[in-house]
N, C-alpha and C. Protein backbone atom coordinates (compact mmCIF):
# COMPACT_ATOMS: atom_id res chain seq x y z
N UNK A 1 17.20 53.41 -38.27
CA UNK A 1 16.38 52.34 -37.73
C UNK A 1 17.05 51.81 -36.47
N UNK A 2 16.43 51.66 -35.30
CA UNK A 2 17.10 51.24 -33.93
C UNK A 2 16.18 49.98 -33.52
N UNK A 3 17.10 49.27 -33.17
CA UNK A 3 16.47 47.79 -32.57
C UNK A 3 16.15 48.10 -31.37
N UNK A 4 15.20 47.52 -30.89
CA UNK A 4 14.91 47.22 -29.20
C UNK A 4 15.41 46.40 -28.27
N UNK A 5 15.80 46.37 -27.46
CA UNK A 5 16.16 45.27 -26.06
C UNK A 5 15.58 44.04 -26.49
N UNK A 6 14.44 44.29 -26.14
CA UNK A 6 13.26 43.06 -26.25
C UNK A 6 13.46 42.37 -27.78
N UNK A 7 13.57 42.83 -28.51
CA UNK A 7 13.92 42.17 -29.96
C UNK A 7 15.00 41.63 -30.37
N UNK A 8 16.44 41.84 -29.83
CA UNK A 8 17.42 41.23 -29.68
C UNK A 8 17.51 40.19 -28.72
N UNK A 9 16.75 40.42 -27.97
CA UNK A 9 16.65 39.08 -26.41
C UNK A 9 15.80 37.84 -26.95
N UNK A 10 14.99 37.95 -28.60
CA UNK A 10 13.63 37.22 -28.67
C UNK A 10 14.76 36.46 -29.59
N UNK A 11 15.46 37.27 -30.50
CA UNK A 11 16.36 36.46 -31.60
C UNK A 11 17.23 35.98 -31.14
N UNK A 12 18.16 36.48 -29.66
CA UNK A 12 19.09 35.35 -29.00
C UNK A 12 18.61 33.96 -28.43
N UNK A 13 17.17 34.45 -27.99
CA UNK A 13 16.74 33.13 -27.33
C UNK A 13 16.09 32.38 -28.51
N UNK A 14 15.82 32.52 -29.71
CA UNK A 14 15.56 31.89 -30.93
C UNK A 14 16.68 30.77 -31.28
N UNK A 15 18.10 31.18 -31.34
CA UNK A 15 18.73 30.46 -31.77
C UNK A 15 19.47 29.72 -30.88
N UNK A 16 19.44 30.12 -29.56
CA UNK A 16 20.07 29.35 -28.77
C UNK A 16 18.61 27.99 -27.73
N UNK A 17 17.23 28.48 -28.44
CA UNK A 17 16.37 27.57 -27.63
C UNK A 17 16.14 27.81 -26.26
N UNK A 18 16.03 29.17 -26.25
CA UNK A 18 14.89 29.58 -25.25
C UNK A 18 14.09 30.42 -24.74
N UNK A 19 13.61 30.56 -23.63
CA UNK A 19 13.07 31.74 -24.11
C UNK A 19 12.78 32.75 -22.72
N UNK A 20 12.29 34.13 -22.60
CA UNK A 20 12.38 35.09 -21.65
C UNK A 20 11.95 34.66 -20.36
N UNK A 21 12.34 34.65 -19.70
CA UNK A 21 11.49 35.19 -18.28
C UNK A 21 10.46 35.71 -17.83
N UNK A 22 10.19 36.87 -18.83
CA UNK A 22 9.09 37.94 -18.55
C UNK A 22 8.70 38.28 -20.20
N UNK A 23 7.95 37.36 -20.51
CA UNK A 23 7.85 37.05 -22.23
C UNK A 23 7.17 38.82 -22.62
N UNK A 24 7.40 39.64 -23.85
CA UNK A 24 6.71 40.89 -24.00
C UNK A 24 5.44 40.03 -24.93
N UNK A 25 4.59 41.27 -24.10
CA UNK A 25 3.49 40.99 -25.02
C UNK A 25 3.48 41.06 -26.68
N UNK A 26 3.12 40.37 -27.87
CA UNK A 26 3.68 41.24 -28.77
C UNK A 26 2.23 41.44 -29.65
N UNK A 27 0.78 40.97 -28.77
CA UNK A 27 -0.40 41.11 -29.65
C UNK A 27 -0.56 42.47 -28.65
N UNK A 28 -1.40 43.64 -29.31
CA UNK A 28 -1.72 44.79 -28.91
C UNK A 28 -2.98 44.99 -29.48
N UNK A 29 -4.28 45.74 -28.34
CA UNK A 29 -5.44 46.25 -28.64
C UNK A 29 -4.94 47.66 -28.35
N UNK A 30 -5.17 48.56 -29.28
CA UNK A 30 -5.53 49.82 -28.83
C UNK A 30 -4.07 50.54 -28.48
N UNK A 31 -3.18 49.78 -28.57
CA UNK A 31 -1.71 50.05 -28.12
C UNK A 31 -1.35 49.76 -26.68
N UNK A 32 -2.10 48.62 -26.26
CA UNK A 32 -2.02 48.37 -24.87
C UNK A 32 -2.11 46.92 -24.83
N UNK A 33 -0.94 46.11 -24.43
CA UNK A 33 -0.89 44.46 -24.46
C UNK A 33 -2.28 43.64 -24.12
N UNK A 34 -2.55 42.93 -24.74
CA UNK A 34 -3.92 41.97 -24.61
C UNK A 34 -3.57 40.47 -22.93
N UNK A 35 -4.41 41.14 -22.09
CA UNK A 35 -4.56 40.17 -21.00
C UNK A 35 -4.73 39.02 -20.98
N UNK A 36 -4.06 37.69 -20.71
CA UNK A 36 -4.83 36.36 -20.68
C UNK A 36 -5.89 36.74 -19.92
N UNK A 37 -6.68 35.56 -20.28
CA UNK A 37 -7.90 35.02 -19.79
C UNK A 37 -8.05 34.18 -18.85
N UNK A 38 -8.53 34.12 -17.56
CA UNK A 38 -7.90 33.53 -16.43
C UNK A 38 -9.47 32.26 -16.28
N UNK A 39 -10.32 32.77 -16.76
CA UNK A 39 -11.95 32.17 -16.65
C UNK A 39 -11.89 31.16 -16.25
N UNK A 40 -11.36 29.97 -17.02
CA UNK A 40 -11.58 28.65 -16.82
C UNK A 40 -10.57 28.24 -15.70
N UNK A 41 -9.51 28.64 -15.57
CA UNK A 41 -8.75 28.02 -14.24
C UNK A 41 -9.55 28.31 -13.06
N UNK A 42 -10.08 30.30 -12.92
CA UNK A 42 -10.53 30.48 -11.62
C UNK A 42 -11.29 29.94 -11.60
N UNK A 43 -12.07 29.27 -12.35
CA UNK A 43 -13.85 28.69 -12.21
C UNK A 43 -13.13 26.91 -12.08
N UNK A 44 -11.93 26.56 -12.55
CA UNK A 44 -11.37 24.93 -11.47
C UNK A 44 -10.99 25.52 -10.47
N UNK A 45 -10.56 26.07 -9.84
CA UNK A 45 -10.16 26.37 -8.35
C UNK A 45 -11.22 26.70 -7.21
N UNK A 46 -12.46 27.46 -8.26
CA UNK A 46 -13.32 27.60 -7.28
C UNK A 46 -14.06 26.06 -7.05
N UNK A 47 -14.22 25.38 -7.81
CA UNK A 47 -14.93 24.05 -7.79
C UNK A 47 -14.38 23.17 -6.57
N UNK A 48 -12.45 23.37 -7.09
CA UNK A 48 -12.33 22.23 -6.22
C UNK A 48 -12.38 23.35 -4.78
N UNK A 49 -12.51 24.25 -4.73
CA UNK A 49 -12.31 24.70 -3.13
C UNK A 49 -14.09 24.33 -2.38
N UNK A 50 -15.49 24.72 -3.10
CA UNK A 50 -16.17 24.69 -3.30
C UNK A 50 -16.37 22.67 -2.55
N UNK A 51 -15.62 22.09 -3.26
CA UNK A 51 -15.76 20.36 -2.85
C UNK A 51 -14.96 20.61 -1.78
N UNK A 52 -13.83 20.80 -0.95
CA UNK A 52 -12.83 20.77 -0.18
C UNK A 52 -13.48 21.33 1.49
N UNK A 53 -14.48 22.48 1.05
CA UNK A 53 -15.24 23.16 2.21
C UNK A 53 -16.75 22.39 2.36
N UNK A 54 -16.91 21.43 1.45
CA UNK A 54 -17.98 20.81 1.70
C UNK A 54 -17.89 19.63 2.19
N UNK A 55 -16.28 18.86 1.69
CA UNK A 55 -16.42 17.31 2.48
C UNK A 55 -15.22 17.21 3.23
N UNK A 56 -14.43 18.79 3.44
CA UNK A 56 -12.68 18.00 3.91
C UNK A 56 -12.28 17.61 2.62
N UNK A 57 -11.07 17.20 3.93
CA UNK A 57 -9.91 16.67 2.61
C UNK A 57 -10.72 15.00 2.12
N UNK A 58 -11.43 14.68 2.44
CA UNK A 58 -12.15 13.16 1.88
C UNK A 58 -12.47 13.58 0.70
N UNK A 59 -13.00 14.75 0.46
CA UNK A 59 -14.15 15.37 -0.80
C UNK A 59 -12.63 15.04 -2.13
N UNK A 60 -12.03 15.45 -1.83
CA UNK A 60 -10.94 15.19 -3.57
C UNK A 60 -9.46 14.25 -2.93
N UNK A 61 -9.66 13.91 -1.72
CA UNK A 61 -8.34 12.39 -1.14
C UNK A 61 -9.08 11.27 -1.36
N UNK A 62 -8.69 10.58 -1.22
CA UNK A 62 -8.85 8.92 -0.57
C UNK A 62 -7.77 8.22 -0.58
N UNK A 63 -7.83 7.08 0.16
CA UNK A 63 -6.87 5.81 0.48
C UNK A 63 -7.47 5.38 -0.80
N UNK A 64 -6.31 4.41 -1.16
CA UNK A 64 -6.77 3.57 -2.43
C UNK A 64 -6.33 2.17 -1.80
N UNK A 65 -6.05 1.67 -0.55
CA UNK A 65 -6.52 0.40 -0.10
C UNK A 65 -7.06 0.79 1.28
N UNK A 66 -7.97 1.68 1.16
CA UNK A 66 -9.09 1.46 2.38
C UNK A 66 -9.89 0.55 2.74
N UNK A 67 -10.34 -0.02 1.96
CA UNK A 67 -11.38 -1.25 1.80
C UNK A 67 -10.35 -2.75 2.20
N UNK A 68 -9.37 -2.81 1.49
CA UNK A 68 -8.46 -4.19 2.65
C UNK A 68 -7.92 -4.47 3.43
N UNK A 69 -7.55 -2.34 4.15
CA UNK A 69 -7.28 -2.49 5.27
C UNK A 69 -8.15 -2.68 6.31
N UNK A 70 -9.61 -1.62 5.86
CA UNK A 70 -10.30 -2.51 6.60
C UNK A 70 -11.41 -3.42 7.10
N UNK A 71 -10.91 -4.71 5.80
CA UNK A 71 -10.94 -6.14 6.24
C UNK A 71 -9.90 -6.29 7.33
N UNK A 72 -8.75 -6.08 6.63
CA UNK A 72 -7.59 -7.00 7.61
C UNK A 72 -8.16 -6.53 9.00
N UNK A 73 -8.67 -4.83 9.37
CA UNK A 73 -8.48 -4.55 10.58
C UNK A 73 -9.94 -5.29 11.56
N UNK A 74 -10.82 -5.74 10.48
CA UNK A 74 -12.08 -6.21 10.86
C UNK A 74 -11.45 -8.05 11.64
N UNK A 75 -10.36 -8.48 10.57
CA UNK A 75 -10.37 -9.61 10.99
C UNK A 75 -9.44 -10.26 12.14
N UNK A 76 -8.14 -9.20 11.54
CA UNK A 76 -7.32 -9.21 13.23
C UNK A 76 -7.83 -8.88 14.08
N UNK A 77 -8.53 -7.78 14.41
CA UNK A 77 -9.53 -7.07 15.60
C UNK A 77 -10.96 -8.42 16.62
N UNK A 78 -11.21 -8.90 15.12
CA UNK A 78 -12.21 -10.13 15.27
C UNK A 78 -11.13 -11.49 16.38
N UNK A 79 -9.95 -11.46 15.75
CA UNK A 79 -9.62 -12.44 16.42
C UNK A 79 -9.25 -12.20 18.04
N UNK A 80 -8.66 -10.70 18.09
CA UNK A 80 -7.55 -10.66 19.30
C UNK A 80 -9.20 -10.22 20.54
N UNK A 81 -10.41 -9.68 19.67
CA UNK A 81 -11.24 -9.34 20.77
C UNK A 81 -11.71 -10.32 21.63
N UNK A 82 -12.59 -9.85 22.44
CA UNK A 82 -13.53 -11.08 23.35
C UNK A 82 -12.21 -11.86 24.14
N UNK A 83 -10.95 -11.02 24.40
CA UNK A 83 -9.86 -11.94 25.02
C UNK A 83 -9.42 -13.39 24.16
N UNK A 84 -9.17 -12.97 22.97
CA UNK A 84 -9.04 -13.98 21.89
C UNK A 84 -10.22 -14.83 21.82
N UNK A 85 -11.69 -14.49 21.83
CA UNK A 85 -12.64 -15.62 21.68
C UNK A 85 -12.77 -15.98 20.12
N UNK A 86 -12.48 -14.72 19.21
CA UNK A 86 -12.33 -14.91 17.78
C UNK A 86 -11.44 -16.43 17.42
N UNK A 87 -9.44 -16.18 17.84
CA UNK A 87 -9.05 -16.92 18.02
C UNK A 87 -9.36 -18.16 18.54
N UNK A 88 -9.90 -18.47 19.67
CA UNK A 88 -10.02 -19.92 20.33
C UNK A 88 -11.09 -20.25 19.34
N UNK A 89 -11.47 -19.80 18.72
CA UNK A 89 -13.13 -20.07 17.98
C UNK A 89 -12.49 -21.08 16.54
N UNK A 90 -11.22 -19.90 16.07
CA UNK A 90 -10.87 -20.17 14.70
C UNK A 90 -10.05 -21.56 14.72
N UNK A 91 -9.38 -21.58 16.02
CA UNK A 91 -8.68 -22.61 16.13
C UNK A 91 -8.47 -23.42 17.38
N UNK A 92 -9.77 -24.12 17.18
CA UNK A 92 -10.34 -25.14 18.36
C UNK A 92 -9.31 -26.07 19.34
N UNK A 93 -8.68 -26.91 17.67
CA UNK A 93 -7.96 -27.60 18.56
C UNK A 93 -6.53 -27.69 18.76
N UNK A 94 -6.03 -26.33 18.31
CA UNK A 94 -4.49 -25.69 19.18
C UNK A 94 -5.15 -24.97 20.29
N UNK A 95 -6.63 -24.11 20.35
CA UNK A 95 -5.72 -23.63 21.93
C UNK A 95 -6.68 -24.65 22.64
N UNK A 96 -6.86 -25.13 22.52
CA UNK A 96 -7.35 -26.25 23.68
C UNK A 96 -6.52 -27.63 23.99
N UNK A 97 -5.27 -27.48 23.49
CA UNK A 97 -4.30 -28.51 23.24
C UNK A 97 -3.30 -28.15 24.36
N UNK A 98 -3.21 -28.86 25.85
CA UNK A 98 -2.31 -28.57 26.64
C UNK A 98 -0.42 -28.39 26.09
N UNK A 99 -0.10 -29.11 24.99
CA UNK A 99 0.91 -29.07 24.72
C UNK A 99 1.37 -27.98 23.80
N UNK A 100 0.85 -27.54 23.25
CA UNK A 100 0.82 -25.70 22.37
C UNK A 100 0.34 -24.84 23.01
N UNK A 101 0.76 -24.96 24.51
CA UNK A 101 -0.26 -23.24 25.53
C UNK A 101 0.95 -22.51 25.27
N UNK A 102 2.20 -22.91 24.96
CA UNK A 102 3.67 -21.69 25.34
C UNK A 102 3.26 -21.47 23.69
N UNK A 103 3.26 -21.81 22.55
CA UNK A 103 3.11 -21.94 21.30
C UNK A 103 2.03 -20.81 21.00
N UNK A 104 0.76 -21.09 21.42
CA UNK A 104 -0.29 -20.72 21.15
C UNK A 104 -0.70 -18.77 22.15
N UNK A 105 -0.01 -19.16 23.22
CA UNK A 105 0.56 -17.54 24.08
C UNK A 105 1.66 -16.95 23.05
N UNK A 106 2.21 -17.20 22.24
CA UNK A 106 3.30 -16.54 21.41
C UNK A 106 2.19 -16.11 20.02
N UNK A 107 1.51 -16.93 19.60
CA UNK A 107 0.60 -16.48 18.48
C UNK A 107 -0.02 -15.39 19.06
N UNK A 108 -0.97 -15.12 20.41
CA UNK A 108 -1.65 -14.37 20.69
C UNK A 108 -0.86 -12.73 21.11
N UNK A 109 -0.03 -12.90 21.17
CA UNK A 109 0.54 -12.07 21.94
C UNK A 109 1.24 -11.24 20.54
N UNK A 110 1.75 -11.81 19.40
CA UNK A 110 1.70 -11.50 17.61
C UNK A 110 0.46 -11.29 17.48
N UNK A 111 -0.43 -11.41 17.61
CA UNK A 111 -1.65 -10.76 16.82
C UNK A 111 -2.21 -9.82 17.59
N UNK A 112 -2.45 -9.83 19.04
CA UNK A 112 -3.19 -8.29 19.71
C UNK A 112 -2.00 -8.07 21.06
N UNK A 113 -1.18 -8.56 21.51
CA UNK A 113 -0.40 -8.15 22.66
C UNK A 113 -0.98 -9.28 23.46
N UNK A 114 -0.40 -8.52 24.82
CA UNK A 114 -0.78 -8.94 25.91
C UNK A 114 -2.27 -8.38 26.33
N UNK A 115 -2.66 -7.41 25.59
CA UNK A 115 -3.86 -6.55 25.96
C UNK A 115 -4.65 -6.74 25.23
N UNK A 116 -4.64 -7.62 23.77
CA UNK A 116 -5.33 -7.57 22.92
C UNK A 116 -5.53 -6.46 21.87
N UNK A 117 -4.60 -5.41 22.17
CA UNK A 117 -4.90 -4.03 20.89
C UNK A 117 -3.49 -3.74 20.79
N UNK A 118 -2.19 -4.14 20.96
CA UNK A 118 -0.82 -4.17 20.76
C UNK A 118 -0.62 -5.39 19.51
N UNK A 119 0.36 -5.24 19.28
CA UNK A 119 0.84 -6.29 18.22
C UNK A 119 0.19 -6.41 16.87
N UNK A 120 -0.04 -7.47 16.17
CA UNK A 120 -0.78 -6.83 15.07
C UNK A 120 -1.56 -5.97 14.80
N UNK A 121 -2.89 -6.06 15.38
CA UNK A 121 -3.57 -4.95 15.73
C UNK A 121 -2.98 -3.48 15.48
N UNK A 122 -1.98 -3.45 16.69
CA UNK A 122 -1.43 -1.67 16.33
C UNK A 122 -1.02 -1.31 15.19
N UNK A 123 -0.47 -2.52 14.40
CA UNK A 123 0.70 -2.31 13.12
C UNK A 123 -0.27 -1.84 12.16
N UNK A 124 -1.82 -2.83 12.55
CA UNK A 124 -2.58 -2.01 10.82
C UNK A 124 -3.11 -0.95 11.13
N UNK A 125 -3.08 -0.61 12.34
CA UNK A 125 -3.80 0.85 12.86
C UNK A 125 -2.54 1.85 11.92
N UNK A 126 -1.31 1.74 12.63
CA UNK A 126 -0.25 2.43 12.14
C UNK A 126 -0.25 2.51 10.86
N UNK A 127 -0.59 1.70 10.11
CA UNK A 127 -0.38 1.53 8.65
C UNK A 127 -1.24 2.33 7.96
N UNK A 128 -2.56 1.70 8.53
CA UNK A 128 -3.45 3.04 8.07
C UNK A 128 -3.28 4.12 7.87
N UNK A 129 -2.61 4.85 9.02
CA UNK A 129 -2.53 5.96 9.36
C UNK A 129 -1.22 6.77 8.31
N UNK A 130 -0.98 6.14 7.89
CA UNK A 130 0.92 6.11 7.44
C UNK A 130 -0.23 6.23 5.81
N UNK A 131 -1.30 5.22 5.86
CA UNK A 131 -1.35 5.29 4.13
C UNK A 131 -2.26 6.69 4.21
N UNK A 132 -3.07 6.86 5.40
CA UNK A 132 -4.04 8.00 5.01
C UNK A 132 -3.35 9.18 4.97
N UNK A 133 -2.29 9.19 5.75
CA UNK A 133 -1.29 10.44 4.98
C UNK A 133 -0.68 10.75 3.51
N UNK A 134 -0.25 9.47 3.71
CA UNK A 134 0.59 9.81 2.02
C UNK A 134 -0.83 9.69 0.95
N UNK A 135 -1.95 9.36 1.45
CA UNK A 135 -3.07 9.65 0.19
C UNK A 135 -3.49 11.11 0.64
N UNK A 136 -3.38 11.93 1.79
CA UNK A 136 -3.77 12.99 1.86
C UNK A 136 -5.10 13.47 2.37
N UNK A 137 -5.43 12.49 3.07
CA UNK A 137 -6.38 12.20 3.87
C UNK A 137 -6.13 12.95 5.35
N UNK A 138 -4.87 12.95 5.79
CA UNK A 138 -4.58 13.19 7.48
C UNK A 138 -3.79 14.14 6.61
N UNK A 139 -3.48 15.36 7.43
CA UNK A 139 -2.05 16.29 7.54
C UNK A 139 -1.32 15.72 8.40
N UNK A 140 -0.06 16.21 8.46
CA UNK A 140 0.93 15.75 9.44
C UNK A 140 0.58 16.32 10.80
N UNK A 141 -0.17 17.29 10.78
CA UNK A 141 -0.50 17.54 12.30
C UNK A 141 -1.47 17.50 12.69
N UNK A 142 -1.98 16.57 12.33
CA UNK A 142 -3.49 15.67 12.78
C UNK A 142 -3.43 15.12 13.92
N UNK A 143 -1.97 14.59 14.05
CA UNK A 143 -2.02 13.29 15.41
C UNK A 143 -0.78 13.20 15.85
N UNK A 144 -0.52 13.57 16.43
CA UNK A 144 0.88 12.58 17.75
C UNK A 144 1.78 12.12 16.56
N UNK A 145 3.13 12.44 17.02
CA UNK A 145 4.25 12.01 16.36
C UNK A 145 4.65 10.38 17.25
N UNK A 146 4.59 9.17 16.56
CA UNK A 146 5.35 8.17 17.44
C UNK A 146 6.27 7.57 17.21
């Protein structure tokens, strides 16, 4: 009676807890190892590729704070536009107050720049952009390294 390779490798990795690399088949049809069944994975892969070629990466990504970024970007944007008309609107009587113009040029200049789209503004743009990556929304070579 002669042992096999494969049968001494199944009882070492038995008692020591683990197991092959290249597992032997040991169910047989016909004298020829029985194939997994691949059905149900290839038929998830085709689905999600199937969603992926139909919407982009949106079809199975999303941001999961898309919606408050953009508020925030609706409401900083609201303030720094119209040359701060948002701002002078929200807060009547600082910028119309001769003694808070150095005060009130330091707020504006924190929320959109000197240009109105620098300073806050850019940061939630950036942020966005920073979250729509790590949700998988953007690849890394979507856009400009800054």
């Amino acid at each position: 009676m002669s042992i096999t390779k494969s049968a001494v490798i199944k009882i070492v990795l038995k008692y020591i807890g683990g197991s092959p690399l290249m597992q032997v088949p040991t169910t047989t049809i016909g004298g020829f190892p029985v194939a997994a069944q691949l059905g149900g994975l290839v038929a998830g892969f085709a689905g999600a590729a199937s969603a992926v070629a139909a919407g982009g990466l949106s079809a199975i990504a999303q941001n999961p704070i898309a919606t408050q970024l953009a508020s925030v970007k609706d409401k900083v944007g609201g303030l720094a536009s119209g040359n701060f008309a948002g701002l002078n609107a929200a807060l009547p009587s600082i910028s119309t107050d001769p003694n808070l113009t150095a005060q009130y040029d330091k707020l504006k200049l924190a929320i959109g720049g000197s240009d109105g789209l620098s300073g806050a503004v850019a940061q939630v743009n950036k942020f966005q952009d920073h979250t729509d990556r790590l949700s998988g929304l953007k690849l890394s070579s979507d856009s400009l390294t800054s």
